[in-house]
N, C-alpha and C. Protein backbone atom coordinates (compact mmCIF):
# COMPACT_ATOMS: atom_id res chain seq x y z
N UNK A 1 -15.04 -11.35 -8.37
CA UNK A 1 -15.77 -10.93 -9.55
C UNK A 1 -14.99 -9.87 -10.32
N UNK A 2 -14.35 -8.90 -9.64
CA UNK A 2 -13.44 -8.21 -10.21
C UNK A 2 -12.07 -8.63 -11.15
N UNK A 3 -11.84 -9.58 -10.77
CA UNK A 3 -10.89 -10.12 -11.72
C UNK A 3 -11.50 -10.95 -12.63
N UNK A 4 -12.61 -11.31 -12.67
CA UNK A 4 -12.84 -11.87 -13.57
C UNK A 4 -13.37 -11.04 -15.00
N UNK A 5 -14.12 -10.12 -14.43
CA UNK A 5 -14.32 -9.03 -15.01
C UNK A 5 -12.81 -8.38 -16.02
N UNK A 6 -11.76 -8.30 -15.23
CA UNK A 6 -10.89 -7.58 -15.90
C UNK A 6 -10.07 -9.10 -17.09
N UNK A 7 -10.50 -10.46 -16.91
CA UNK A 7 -9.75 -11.27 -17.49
C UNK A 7 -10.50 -11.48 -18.69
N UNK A 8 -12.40 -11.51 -18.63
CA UNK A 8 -13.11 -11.19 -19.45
C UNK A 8 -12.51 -9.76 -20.59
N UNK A 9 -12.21 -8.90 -19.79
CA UNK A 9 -11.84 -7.22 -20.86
C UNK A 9 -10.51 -7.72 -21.57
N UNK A 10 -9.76 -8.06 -21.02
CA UNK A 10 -8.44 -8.80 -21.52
C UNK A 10 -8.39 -9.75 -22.95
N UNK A 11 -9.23 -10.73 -22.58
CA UNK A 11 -9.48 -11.70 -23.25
C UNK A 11 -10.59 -11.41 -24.52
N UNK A 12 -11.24 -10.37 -24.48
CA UNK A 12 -12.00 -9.87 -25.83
C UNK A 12 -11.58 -9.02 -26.21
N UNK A 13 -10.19 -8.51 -26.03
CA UNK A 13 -9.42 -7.45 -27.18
C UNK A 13 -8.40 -8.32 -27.75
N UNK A 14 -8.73 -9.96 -27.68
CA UNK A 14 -7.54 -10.67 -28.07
C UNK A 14 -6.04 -10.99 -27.77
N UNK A 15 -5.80 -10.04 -26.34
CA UNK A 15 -4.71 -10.14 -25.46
C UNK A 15 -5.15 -11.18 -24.06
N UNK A 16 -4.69 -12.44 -24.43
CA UNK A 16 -4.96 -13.48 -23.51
C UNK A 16 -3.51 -13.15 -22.76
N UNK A 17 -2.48 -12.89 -23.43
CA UNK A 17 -0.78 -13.20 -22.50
C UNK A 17 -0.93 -11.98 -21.55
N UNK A 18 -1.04 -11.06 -22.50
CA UNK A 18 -0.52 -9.97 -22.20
C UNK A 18 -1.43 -8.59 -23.08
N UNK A 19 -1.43 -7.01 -22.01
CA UNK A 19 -2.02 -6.53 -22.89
C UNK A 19 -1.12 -5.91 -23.93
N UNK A 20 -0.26 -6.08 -23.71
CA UNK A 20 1.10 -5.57 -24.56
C UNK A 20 1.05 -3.52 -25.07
N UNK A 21 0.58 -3.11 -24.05
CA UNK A 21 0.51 -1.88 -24.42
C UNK A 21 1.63 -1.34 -24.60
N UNK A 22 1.70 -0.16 -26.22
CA UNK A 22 3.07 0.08 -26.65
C UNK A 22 3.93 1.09 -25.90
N UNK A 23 3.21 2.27 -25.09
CA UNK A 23 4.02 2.99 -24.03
C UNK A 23 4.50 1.95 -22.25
N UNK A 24 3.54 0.74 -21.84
CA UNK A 24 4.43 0.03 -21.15
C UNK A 24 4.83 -1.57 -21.82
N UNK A 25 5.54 -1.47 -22.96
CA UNK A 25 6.53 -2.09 -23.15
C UNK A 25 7.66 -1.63 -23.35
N UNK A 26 9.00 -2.62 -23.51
CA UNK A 26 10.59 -2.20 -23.95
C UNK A 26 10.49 -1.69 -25.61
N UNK A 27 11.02 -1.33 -26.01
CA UNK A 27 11.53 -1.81 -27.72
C UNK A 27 12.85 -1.20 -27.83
N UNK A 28 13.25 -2.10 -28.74
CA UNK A 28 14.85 -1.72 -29.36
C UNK A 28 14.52 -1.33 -30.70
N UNK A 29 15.11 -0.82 -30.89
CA UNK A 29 15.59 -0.48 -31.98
C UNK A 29 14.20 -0.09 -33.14
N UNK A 30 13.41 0.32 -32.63
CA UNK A 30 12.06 0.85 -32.90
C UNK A 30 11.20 0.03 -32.73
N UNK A 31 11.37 -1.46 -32.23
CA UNK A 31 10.28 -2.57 -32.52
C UNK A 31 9.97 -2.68 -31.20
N UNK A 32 8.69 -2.88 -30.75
CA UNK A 32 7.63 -3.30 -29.35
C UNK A 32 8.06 -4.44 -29.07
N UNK A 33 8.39 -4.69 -27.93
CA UNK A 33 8.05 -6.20 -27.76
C UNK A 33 6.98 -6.57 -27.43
N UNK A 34 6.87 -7.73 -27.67
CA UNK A 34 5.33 -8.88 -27.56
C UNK A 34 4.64 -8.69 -26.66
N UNK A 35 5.11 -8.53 -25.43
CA UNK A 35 4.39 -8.24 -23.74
C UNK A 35 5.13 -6.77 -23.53
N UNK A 36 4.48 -6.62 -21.95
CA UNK A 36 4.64 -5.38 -21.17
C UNK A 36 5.76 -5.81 -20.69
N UNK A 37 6.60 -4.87 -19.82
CA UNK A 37 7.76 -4.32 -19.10
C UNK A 37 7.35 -5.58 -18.30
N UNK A 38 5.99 -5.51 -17.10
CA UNK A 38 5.75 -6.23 -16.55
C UNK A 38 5.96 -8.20 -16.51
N UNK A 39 5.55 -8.10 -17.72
CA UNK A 39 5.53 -9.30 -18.32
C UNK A 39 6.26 -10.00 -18.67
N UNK A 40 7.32 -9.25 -19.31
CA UNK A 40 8.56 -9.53 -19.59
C UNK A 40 9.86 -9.62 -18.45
N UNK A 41 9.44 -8.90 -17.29
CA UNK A 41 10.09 -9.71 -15.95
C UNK A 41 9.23 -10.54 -15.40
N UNK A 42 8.31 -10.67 -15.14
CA UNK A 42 7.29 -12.17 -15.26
C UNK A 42 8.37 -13.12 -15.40
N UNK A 43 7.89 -13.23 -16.91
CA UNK A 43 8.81 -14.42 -17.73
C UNK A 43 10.23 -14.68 -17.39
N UNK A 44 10.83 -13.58 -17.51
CA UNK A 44 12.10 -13.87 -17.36
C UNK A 44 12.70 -14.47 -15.86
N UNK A 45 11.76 -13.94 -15.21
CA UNK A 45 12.15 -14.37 -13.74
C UNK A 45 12.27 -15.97 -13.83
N UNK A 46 10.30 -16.20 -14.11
CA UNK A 46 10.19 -17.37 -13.84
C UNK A 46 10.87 -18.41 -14.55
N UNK A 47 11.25 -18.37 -15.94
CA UNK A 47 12.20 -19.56 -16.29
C UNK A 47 13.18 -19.15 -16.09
N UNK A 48 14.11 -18.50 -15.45
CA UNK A 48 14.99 -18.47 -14.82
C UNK A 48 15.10 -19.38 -13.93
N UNK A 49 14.79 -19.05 -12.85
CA UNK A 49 14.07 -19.55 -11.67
C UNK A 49 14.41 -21.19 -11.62
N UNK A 50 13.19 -21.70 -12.66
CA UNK A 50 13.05 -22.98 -12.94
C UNK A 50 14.32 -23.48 -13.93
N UNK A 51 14.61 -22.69 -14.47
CA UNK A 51 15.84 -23.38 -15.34
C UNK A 51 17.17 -23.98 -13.99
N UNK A 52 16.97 -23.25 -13.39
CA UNK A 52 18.21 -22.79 -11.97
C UNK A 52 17.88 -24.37 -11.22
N UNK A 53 16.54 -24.11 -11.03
CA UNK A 53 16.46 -25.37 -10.56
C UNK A 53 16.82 -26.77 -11.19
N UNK A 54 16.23 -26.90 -12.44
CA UNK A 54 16.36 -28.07 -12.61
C UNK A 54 17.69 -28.06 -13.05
N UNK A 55 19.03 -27.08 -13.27
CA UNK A 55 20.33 -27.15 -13.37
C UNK A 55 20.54 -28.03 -12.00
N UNK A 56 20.30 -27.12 -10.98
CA UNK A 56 20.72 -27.47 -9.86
C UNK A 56 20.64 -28.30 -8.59
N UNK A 57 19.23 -28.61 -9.20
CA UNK A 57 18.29 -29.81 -8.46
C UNK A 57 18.40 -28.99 -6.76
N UNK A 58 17.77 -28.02 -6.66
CA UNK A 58 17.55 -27.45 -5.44
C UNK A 58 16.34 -28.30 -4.60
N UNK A 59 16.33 -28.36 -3.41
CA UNK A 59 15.54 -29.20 -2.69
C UNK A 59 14.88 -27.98 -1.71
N UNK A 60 13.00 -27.82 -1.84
CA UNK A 60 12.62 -27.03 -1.10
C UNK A 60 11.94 -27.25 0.32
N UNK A 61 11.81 -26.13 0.73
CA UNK A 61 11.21 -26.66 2.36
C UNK A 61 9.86 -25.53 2.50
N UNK A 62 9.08 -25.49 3.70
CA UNK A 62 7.81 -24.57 3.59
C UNK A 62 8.12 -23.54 3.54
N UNK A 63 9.31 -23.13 4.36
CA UNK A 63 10.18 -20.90 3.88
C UNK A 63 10.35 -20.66 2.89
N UNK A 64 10.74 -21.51 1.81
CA UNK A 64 10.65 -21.39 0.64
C UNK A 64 9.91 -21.09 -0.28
N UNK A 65 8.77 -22.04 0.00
CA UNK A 65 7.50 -21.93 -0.53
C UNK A 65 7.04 -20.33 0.17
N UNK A 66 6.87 -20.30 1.49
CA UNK A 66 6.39 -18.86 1.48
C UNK A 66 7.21 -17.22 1.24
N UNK A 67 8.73 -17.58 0.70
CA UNK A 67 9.10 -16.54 0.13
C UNK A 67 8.84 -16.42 -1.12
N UNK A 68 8.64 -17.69 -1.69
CA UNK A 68 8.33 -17.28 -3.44
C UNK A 68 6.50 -16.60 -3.23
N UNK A 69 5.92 -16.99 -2.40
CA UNK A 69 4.40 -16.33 -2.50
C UNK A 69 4.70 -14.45 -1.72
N UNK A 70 5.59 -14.15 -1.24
CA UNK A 70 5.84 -13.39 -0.56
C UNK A 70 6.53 -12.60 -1.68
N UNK A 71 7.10 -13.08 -2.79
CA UNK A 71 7.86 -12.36 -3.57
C UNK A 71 6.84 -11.81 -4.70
N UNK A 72 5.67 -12.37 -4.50
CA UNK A 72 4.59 -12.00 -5.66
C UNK A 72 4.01 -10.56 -5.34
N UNK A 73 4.13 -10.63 -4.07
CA UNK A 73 3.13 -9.28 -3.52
C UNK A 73 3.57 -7.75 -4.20
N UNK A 74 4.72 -7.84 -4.54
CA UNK A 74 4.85 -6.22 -4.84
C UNK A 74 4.70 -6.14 -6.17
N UNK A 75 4.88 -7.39 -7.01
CA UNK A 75 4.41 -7.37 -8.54
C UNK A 75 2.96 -7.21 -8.27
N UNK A 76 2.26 -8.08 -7.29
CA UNK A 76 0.39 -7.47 -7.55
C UNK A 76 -0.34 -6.24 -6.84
N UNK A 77 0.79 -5.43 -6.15
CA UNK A 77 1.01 -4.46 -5.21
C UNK A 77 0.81 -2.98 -6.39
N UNK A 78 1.87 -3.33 -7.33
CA UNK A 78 2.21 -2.27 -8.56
C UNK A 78 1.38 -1.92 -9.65
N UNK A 79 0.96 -3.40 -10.07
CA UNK A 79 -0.33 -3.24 -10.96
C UNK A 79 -1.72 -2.94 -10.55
N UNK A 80 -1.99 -3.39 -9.29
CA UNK A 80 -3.42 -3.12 -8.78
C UNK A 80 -3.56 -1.62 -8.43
N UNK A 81 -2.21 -1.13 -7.99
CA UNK A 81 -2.63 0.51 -7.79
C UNK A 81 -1.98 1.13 -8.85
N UNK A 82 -1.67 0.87 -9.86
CA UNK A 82 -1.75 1.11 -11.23
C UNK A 82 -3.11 1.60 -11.56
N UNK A 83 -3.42 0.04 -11.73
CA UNK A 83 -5.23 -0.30 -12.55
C UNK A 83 -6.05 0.59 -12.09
N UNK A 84 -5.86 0.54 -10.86
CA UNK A 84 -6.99 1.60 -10.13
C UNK A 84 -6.43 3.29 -9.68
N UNK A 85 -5.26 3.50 -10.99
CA UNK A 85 -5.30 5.16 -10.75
C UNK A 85 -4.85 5.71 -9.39
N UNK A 86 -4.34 4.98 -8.76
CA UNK A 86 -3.78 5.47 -7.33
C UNK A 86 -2.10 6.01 -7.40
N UNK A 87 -1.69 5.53 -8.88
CA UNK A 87 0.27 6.19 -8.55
C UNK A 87 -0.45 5.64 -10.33
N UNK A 88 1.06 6.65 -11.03
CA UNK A 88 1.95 6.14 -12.15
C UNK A 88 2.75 5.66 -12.24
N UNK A 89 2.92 4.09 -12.48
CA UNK A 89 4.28 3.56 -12.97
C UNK A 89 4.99 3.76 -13.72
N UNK A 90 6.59 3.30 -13.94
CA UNK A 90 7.23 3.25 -15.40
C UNK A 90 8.18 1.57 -15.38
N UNK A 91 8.65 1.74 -16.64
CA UNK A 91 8.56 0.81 -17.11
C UNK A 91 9.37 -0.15 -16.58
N UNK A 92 10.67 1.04 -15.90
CA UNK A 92 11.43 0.22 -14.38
C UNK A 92 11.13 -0.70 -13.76
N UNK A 93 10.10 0.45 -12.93
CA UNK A 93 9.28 -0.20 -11.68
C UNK A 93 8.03 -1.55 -12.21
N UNK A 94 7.77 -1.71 -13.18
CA UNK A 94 7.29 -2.90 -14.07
C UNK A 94 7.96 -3.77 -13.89
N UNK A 95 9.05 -3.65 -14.75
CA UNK A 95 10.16 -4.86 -15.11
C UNK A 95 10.59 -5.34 -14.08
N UNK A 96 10.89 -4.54 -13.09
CA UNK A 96 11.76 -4.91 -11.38
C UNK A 96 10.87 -5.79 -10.83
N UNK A 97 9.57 -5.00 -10.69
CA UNK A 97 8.55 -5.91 -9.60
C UNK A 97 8.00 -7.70 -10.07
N UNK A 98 7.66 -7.59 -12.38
CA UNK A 98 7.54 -8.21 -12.50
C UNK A 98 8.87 -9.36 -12.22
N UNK A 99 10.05 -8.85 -12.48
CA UNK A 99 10.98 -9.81 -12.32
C UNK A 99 11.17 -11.10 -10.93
N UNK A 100 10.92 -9.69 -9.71
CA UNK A 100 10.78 -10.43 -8.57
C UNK A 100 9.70 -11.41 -8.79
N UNK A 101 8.42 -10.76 -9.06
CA UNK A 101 7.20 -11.78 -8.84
C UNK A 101 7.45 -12.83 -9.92
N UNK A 102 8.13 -12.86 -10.88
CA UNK A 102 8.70 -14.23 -11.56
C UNK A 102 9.38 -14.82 -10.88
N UNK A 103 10.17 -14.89 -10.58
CA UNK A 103 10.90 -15.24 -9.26
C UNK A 103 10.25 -16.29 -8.37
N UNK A 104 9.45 -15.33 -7.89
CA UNK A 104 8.60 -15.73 -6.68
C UNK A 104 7.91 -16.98 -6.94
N UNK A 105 6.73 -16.38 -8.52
CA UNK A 105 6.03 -17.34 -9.21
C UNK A 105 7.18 -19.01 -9.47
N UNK A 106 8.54 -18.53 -10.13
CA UNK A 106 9.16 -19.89 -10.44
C UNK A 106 9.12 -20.91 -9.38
N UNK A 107 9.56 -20.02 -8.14
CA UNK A 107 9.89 -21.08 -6.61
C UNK A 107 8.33 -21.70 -6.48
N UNK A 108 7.45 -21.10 -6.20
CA UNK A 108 6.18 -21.11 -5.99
C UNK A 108 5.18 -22.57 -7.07
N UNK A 109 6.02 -22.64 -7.74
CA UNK A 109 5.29 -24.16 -9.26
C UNK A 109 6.69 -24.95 -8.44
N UNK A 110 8.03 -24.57 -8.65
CA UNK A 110 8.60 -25.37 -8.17
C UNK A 110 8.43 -26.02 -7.01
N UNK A 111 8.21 -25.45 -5.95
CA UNK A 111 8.24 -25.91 -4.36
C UNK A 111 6.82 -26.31 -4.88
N UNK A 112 5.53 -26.35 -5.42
CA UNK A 112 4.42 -27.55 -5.71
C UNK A 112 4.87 -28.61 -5.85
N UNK A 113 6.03 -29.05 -6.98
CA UNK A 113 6.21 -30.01 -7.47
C UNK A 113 6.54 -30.67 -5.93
N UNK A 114 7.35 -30.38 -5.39
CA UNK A 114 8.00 -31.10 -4.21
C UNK A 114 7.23 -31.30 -2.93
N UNK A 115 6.37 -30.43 -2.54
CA UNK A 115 5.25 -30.47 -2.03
C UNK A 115 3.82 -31.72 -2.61
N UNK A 116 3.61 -31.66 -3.89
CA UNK A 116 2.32 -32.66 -3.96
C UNK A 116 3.52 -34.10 -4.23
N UNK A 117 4.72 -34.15 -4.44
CA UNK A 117 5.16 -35.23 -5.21
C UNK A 117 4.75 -36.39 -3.52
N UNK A 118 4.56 -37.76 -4.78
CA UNK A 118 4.08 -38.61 -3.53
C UNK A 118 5.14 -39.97 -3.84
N UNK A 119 5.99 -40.10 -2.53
CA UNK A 119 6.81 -41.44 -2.50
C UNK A 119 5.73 -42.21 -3.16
């Protein structure tokens, strides 16, 4: 119920992606970017990730699958004791964790595909 709660608060300030808040995002050259620090290693991880793959046509197995779910934990590790006022992040420790948990997330859709695919 708690997350739903917070996807509900999300979703009626018109930030469905992202909340894009302007002290945790990057900007260059005076301009915000679109998403958070977070978000933006999100993303980048995950089509990475998947780009890598389908360059490389990697073939997964179940360790796989449970390091990419294993790689999520410290991206939902960072924000949850964020959210709940327990430490201050910066925009580092955002970008790093989200990067991994993109990462994680890419292997994690990828190793599905190979997992539900049916001879």
């Amino acid at each position: 119920m708690f997350f739903i709660k917070m996807i509900k608060k999300q979703c009626s300030k018109g930030n469905i992606i992202c909340h894009g808040l302007p002290d945790r995002s990057f900007h260059i050259k005076g301009h915000k970017f679109p998403v958070c620090a977070r978000c933006t290693g999100l993303y980048l991880g995950s089509f990475s990730i998947i780009g890598l793959v389908l360059i490389l046509n990697w073939g997964f197995n179940l360790n796989l699958f449970i390091l990419g779910f294993l790689m999520i934990i410290p991206t939902f590790i960072d924000g949850l004791t964020q959210y709940l006022v327990l430490r201050k992040s910066n925009n580092t420790i955002r970008f790093l964790t989200g990067l991994i948990g993109g990462i994680g997330l890419g292997i994690l859709i990828t190793s599905l595909q190979f997992i539900l695919a049916v001879d």
